[in-house]
N, C-alpha and C. Protein backbone atom coordinates (compact mmCIF):
# COMPACT_ATOMS: atom_id res chain seq x y z
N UNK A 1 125.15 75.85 81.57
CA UNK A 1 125.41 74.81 82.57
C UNK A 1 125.11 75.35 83.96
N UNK A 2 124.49 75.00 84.39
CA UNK A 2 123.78 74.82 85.96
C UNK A 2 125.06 74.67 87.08
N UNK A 3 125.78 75.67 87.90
CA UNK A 3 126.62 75.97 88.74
C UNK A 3 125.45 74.67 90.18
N UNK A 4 126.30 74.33 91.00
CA UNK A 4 125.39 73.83 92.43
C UNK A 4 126.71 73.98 92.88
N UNK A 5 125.62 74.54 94.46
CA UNK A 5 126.40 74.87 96.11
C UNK A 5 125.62 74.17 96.85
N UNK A 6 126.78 74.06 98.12
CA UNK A 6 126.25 73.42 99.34
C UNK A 6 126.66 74.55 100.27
N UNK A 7 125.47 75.34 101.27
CA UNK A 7 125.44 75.73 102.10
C UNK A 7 125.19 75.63 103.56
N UNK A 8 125.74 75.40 104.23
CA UNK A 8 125.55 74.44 105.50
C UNK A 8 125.33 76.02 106.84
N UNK A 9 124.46 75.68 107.72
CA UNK A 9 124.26 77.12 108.37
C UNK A 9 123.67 76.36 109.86
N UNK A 10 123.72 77.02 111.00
CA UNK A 10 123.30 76.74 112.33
C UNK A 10 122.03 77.89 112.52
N UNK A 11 120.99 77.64 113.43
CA UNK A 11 120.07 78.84 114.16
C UNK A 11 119.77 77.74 115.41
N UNK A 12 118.97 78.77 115.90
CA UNK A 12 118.35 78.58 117.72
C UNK A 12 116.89 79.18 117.34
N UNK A 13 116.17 78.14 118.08
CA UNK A 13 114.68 78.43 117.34
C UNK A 13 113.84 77.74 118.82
N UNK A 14 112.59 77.50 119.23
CA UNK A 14 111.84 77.69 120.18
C UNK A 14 111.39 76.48 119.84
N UNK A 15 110.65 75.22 119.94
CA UNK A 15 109.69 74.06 119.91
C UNK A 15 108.66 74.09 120.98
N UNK A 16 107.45 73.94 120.20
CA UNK A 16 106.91 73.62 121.54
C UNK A 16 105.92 72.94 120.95
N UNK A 17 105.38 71.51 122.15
CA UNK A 17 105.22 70.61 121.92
C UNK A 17 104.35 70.43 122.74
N UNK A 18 102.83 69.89 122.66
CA UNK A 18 101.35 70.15 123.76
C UNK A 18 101.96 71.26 124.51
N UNK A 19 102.63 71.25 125.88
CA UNK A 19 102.49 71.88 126.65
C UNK A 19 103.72 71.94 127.17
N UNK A 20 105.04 71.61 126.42
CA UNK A 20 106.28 72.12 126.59
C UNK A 20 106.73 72.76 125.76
N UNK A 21 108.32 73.25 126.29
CA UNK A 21 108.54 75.09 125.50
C UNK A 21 109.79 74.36 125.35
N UNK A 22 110.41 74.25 124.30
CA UNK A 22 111.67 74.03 124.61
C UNK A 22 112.93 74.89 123.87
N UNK A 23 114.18 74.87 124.18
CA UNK A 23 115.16 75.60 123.41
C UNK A 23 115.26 74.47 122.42
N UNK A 24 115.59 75.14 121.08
CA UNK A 24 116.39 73.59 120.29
C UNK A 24 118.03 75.19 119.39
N UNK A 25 118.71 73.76 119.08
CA UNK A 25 119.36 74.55 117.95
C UNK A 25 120.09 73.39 116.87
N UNK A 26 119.75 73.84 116.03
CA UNK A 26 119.31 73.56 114.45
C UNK A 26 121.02 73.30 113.52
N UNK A 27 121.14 72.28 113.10
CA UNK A 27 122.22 72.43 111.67
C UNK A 27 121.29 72.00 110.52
N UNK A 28 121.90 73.12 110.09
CA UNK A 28 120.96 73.02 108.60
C UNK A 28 122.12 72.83 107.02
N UNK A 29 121.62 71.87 106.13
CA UNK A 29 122.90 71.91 105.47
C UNK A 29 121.49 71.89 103.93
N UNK A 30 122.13 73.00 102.79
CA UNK A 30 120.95 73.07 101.36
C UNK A 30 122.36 72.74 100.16
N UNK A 31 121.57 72.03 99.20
CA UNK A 31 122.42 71.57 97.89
C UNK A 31 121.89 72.48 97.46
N UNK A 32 122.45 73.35 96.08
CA UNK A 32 121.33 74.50 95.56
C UNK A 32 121.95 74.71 94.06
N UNK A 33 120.81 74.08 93.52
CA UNK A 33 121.64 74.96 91.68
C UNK A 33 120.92 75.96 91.48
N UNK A 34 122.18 76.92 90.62
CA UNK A 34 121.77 78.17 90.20
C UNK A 34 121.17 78.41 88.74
N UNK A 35 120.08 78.40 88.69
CA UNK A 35 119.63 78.41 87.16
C UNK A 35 120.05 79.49 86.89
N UNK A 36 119.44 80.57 87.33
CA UNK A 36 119.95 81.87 86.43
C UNK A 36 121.66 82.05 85.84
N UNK A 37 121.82 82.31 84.98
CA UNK A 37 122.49 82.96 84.56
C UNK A 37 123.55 83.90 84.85
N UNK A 38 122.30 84.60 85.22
CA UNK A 38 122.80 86.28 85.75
C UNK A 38 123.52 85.94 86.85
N UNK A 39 124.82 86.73 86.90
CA UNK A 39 125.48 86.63 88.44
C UNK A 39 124.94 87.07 89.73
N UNK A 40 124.29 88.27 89.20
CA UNK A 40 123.85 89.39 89.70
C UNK A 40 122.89 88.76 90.70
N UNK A 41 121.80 87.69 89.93
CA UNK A 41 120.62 86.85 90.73
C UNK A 41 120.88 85.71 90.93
N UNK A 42 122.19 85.02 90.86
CA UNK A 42 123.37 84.32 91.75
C UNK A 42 123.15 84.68 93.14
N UNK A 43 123.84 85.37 93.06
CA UNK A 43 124.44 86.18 94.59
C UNK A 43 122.85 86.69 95.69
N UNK A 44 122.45 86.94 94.53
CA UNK A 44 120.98 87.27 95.27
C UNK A 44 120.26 85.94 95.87
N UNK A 45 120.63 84.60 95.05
CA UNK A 45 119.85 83.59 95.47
C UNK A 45 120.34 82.76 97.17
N UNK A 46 122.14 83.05 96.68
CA UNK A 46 123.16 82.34 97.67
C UNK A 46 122.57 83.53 98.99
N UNK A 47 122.66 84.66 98.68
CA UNK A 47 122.26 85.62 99.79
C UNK A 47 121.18 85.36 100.57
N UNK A 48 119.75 85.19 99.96
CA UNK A 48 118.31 84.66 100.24
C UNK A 48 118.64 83.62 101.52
N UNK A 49 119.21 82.26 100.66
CA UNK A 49 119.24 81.21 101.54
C UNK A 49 119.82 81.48 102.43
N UNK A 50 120.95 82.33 102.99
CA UNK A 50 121.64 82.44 104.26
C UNK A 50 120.56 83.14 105.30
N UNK A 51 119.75 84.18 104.56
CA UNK A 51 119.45 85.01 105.54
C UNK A 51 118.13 84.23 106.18
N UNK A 52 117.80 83.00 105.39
CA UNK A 52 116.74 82.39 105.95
C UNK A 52 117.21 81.66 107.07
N UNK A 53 117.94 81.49 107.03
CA UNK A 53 118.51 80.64 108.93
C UNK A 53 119.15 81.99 109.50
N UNK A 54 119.95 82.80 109.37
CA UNK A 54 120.72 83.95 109.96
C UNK A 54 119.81 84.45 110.66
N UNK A 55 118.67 85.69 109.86
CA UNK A 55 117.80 86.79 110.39
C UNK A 55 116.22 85.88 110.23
N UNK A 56 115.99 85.03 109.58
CA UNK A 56 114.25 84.91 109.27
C UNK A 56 114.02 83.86 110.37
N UNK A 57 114.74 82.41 110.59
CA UNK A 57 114.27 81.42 111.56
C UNK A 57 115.19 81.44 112.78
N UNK A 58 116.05 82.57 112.67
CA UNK A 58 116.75 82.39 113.82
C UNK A 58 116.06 83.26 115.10
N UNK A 59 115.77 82.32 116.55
CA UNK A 59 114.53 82.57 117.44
C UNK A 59 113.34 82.43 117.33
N UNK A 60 112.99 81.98 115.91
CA UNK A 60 111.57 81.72 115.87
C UNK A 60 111.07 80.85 117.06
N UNK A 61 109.96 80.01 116.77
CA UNK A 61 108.88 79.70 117.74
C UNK A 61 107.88 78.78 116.64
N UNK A 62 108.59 77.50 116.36
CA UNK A 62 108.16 76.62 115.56
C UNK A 62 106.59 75.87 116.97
N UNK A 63 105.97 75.62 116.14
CA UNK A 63 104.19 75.25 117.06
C UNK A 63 102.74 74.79 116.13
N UNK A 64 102.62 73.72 116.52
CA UNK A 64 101.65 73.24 115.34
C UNK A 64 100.83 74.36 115.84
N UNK A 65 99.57 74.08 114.69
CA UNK A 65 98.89 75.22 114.66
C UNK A 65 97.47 75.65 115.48
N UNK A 66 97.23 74.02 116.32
CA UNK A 66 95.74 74.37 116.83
C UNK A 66 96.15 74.10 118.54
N UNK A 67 97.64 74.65 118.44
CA UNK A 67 98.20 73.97 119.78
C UNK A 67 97.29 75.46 120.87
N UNK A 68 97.33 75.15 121.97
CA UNK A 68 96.51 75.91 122.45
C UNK A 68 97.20 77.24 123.64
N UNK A 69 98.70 77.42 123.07
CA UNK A 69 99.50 78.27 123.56
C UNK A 69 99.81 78.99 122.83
N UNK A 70 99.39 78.72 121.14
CA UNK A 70 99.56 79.44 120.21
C UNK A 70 98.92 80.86 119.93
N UNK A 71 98.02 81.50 121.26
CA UNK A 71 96.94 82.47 121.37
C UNK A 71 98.14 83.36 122.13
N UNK A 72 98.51 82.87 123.03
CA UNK A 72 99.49 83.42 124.12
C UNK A 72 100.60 83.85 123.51
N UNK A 73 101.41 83.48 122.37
CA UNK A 73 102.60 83.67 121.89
C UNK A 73 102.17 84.80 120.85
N UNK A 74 101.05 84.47 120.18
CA UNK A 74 100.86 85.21 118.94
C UNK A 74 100.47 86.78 119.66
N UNK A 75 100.01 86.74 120.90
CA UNK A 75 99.35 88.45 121.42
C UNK A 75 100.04 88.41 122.47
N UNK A 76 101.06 87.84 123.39
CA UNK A 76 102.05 88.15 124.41
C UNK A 76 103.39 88.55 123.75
N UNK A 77 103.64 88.57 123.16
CA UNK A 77 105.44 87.98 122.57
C UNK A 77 105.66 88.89 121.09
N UNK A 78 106.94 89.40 121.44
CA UNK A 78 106.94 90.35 120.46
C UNK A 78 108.34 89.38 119.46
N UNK A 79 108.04 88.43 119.11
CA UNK A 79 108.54 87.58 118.26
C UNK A 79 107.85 86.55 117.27
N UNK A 80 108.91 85.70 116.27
CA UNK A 80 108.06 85.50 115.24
C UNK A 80 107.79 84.18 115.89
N UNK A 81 106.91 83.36 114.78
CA UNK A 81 106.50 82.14 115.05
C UNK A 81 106.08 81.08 114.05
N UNK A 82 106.02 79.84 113.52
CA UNK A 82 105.29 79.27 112.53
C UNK A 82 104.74 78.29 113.00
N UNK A 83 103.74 78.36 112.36
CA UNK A 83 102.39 77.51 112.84
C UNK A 83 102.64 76.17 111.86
N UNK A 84 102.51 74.99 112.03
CA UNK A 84 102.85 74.06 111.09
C UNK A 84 101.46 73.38 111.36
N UNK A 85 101.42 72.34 110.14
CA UNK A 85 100.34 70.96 110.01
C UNK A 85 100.65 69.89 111.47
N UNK A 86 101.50 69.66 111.70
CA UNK A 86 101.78 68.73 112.84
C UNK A 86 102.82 69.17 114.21
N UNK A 87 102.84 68.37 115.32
CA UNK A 87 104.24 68.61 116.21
C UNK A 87 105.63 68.91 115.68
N UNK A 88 106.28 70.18 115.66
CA UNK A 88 107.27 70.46 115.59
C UNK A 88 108.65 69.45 115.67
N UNK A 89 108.52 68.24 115.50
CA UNK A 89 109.63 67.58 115.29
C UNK A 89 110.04 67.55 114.02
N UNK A 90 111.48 67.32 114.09
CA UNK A 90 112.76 67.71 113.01
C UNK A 90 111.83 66.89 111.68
N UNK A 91 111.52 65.86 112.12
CA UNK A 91 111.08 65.12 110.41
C UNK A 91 109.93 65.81 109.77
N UNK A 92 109.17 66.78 110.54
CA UNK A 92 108.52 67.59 110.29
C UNK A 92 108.98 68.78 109.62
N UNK A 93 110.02 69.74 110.11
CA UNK A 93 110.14 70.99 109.81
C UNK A 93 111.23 71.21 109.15
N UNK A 94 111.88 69.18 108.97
CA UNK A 94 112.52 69.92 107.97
C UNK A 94 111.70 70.11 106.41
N UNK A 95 110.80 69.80 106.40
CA UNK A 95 109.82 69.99 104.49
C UNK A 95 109.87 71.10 104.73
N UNK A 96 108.97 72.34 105.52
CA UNK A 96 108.49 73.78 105.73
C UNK A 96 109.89 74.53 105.61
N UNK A 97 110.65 73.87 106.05
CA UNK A 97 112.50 74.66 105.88
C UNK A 97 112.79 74.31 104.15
N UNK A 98 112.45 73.42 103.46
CA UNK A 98 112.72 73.07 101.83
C UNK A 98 111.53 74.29 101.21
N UNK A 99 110.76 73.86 101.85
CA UNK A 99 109.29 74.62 101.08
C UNK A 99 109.74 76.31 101.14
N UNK A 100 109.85 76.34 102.01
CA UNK A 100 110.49 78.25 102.56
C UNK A 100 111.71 78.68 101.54
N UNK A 101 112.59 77.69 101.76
CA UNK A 101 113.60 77.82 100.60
C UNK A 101 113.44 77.79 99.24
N UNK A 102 112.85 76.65 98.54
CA UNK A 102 112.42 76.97 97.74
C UNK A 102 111.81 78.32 96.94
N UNK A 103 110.49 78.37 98.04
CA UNK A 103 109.88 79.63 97.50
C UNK A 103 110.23 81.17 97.48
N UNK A 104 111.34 81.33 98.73
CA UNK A 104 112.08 82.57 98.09
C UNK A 104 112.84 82.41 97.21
N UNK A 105 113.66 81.57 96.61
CA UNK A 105 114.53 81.65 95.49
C UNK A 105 113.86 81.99 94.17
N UNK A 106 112.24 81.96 94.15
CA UNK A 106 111.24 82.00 92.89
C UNK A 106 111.92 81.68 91.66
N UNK A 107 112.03 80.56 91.92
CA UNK A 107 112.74 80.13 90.54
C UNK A 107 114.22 80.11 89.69
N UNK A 108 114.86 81.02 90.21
CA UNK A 108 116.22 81.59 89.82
C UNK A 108 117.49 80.77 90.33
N UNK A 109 116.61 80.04 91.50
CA UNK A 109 117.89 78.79 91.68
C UNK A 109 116.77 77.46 92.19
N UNK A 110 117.55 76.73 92.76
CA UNK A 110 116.49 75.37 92.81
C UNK A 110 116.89 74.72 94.51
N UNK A 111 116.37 74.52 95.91
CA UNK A 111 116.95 73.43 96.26
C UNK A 111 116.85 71.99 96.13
N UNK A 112 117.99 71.71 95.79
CA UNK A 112 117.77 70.12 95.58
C UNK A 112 117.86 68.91 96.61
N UNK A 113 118.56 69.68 97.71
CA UNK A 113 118.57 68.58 99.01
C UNK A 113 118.35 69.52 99.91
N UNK A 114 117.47 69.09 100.95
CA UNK A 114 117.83 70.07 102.45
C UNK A 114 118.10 69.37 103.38
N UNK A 115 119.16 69.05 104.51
CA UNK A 115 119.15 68.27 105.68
C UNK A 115 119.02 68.57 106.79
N UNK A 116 118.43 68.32 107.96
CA UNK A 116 118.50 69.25 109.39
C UNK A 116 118.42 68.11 110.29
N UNK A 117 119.23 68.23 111.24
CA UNK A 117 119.17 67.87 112.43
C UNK A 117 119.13 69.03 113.61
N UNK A 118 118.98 68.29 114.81
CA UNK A 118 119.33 69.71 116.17
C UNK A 118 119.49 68.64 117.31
N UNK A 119 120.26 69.15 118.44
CA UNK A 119 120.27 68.59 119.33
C UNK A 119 119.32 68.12 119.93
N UNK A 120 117.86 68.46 120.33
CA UNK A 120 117.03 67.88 120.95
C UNK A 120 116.67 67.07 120.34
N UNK A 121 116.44 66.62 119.21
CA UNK A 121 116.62 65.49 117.89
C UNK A 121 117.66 64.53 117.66
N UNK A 122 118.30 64.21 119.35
CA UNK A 122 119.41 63.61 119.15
C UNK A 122 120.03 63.57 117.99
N UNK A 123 120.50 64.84 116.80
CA UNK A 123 121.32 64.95 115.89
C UNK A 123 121.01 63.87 115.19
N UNK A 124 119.93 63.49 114.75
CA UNK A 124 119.26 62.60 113.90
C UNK A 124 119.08 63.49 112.52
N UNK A 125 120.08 63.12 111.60
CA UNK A 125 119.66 63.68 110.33
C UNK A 125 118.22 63.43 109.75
N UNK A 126 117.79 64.41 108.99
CA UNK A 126 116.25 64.40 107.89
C UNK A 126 116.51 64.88 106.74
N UNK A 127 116.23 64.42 105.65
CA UNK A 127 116.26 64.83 104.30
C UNK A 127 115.03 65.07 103.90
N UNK A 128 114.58 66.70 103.23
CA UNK A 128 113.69 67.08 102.22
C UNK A 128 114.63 66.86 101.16
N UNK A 129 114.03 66.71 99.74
CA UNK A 129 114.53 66.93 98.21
C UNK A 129 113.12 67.14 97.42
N UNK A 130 113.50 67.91 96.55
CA UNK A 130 113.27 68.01 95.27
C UNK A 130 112.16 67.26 94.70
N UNK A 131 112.12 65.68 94.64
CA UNK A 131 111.19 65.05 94.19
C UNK A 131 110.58 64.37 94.85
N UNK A 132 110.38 64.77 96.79
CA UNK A 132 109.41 64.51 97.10
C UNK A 132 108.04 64.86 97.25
N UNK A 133 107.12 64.70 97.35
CA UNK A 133 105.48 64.64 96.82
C UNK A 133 105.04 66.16 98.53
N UNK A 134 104.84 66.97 98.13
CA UNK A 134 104.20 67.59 98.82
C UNK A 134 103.29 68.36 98.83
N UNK A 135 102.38 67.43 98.37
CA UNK A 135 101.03 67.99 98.19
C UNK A 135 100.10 68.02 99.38
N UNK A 136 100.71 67.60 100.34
CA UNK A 136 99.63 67.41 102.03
C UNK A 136 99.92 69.04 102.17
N UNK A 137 100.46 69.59 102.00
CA UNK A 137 100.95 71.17 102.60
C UNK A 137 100.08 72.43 101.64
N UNK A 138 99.65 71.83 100.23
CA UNK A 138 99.03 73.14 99.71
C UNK A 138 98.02 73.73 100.01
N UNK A 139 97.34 73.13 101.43
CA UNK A 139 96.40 73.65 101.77
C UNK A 139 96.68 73.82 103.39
N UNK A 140 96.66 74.93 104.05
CA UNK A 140 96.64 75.11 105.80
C UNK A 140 95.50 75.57 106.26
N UNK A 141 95.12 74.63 107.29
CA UNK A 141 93.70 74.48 108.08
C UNK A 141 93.47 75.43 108.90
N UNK A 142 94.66 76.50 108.86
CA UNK A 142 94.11 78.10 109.79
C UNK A 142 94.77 79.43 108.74
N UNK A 143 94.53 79.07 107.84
CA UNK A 143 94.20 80.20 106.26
C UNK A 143 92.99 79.82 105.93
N UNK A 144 91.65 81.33 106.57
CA UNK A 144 91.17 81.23 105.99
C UNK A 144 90.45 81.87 104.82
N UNK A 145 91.36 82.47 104.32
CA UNK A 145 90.98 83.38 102.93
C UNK A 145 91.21 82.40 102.09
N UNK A 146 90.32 82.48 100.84
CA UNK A 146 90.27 81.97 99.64
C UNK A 146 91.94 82.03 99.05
N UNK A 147 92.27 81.09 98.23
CA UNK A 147 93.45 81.56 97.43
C UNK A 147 94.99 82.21 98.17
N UNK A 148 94.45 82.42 99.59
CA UNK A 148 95.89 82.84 99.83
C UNK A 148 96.68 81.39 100.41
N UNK A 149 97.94 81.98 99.93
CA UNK A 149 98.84 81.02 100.45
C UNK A 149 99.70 81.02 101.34
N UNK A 150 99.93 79.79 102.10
CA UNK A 150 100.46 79.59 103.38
C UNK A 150 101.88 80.45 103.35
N UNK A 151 102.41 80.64 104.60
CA UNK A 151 103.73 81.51 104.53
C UNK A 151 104.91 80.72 104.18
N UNK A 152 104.78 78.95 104.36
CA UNK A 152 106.19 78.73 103.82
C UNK A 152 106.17 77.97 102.13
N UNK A 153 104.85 78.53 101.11
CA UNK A 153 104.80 78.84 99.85
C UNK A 153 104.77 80.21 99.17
N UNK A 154 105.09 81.15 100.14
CA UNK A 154 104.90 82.69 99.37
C UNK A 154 106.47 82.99 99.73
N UNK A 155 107.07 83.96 98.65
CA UNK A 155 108.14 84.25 98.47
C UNK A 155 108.68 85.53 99.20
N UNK A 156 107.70 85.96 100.36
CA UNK A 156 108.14 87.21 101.04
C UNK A 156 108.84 86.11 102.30
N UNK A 157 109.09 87.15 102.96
CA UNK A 157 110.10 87.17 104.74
C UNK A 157 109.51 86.71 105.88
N UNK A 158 108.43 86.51 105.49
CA UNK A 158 106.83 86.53 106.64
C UNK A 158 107.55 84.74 106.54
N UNK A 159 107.82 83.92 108.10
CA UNK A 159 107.53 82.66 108.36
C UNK A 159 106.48 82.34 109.07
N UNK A 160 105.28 82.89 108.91
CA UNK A 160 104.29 82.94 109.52
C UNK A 160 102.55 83.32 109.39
N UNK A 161 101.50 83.00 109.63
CA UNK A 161 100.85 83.97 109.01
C UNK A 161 100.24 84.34 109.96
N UNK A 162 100.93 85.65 110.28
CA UNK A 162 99.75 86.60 111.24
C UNK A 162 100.11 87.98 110.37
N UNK A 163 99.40 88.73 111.13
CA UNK A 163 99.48 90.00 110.48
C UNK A 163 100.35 90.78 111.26
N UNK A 164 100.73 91.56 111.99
CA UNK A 164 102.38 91.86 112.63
C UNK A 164 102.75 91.30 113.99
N UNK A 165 103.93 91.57 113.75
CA UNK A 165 104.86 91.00 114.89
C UNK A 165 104.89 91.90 116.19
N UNK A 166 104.57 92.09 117.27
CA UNK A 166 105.05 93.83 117.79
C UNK A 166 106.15 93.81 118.09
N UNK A 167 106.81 95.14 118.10
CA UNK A 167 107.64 95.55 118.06
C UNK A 167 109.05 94.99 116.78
N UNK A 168 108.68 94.12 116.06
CA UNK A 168 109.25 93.92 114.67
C UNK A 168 108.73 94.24 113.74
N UNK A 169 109.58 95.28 113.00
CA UNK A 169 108.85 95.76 111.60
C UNK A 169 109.75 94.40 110.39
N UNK A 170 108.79 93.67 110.00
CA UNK A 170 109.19 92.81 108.94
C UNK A 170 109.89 93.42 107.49
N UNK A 171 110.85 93.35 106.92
CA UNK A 171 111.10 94.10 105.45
C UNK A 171 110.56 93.43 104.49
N UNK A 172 111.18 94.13 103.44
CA UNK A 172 111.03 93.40 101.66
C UNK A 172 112.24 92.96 101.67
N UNK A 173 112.08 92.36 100.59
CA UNK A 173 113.66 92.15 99.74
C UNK A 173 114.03 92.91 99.17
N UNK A 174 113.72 93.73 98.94
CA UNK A 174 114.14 95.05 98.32
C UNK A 174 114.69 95.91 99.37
N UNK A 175 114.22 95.82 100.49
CA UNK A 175 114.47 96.90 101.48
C UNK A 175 116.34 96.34 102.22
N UNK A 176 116.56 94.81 101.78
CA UNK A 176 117.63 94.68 102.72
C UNK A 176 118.62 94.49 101.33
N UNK A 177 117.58 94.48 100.14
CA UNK A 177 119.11 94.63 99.08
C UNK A 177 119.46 93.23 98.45
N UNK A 178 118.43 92.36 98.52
CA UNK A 178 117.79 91.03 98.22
C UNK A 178 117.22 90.90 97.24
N UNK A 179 116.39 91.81 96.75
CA UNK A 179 115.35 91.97 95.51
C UNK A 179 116.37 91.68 94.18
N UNK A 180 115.87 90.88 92.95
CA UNK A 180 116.47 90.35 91.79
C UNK A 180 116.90 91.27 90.78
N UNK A 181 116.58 92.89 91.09
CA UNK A 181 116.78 93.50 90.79
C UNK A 181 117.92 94.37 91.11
N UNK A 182 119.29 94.84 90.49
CA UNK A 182 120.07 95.26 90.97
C UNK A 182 119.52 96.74 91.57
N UNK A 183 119.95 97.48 92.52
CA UNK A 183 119.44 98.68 92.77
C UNK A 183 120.13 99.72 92.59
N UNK A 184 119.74 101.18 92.60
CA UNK A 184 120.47 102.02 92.33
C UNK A 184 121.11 102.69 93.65
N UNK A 185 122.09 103.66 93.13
CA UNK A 185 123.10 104.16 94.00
C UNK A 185 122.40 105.27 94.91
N UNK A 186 122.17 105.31 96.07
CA UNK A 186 121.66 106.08 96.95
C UNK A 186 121.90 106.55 98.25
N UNK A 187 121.75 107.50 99.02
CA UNK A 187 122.01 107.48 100.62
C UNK A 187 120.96 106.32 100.95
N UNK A 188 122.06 105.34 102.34
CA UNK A 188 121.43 104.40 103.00
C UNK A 188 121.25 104.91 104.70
N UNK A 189 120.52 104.18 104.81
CA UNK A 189 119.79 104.22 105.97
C UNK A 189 120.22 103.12 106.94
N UNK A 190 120.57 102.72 108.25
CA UNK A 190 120.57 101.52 108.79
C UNK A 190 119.24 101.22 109.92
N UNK A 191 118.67 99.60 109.18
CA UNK A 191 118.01 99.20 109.71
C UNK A 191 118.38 97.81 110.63
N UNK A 192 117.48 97.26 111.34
CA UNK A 192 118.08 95.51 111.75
C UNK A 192 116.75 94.84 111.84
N UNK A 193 117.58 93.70 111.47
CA UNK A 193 116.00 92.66 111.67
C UNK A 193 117.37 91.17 112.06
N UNK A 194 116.86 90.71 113.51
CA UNK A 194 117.09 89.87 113.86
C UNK A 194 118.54 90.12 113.95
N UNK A 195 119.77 89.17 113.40
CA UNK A 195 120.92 89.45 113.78
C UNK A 195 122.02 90.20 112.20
N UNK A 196 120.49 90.95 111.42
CA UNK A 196 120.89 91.42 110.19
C UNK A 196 121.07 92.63 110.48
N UNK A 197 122.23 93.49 110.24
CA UNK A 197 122.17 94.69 110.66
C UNK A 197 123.18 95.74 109.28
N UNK A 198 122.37 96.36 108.54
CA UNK A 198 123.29 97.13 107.25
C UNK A 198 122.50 98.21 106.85
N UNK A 199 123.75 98.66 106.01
CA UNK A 199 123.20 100.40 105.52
C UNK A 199 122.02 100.10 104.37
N UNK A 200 121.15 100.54 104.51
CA UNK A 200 120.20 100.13 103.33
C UNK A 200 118.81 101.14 102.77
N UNK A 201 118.34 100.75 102.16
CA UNK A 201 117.24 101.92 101.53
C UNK A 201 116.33 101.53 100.32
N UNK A 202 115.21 101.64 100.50
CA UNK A 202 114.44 101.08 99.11
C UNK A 202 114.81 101.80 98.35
N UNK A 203 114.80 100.56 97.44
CA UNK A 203 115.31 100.97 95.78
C UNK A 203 116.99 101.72 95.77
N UNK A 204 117.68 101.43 97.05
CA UNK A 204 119.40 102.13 96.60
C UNK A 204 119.85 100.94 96.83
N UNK A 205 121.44 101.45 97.06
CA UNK A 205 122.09 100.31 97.16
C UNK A 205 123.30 100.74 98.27
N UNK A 206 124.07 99.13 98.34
CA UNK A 206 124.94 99.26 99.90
C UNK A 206 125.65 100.69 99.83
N UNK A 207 125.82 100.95 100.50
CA UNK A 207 127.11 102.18 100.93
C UNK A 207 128.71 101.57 100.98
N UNK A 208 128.33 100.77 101.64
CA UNK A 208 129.66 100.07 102.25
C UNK A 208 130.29 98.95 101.39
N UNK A 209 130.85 97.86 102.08
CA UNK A 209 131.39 96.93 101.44
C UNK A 209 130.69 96.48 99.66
């Protein structure tokens, strides 16, 4: 029998829109069943989804993709960013926020609802789910390698597709202790990414709590 949670989470993220910059900040609320089984990739799934609003979209720099400030952010700015199909409004980003979710959970849990509003969205709720049709997204008009896939269908940390961030070193899931794999007992190391900050180490496990 299929366990479901509702996780409800806030971030502060960047819009920008032709030729305005704006602050926004975000309520984000996910329905989520746990297929697996395993507790173990439970906890790993409930974990995933938090850290995707906590450390992955929190400060981003949401920006359609052929916007023409998008040159300036990507080689001025030592922060992340996602390039979308259209203007950064909420009825927009909330699919790329389902799609993102989705695809890190790879299968082991499911979301079944996502909702977002934000203040500059006069707190206008949006619903992604489950059985809506999103097939306009399997293809992005600034990927252009064969076969690769956009960043909010691949199951890594990357909300974006460039190749680095400066001065942010991006992790694995393995590296923050995320990976579906339980890890072994080891000296940790402390790293941070965004407002994630713990003892950690490829392939060990926490020290602490």
């Amino acid at each position: 029998m299929e366990a479901s949670i509702r996780v409800s989470k806030e971030f502060s993220a960047t819009v920008v829109i032709d030729n305005r910059i704006m602050a926004n900040k975000y309520d984000l609320s996910f329905t989520v069943s746990l297929i697996s089984p395993d507790q173990y990739e439970q906890k790993v799934a409930y974990d995933r989804v938090k850290f995707l609003t906590d450390s992955m979209f929190e400060g981003t720099i949401f920006i359609k993709y052929d916007n023409p400030l998008l040159p300036q952010f990507s080689e001025g700015l030592n922060n992340t960013y996602s390039q979308l199909h259209e203007e950064p409004y909420d009825s927009i980003i909330v699919d790329y926020l389902f799609l993102k979710a989705q695809a890190i959970l790879e299968g082991k849990a499911q979301i079944d609802q996502l909702s977002l509003s934000s203040w500059q969205g006069r707190e206008i709720e949006f619903y992604a789910e489950a059985e809506h049709d999103y097939t306009a997204y399997s293809k992005a008009p600034w990927i252009k390698t064969k076969n690769k896939k956009p960043w909010y269908m691949r199951s890594d940390i990357f909300i974006g597709d460039y190749k680095k961030v400066r001065g942010l070193d991006v992790p694995t899931w393995d590296d923050i202790y995320l990976g579906w794999t339980s890890p072994k007992e080891e000296d940790a190391e402390v790293i941070e990414f965004h407002r994630f900050k713990g003892k950690v180490v490829k392939g060990g496990k926490k020290s602490g709590n």
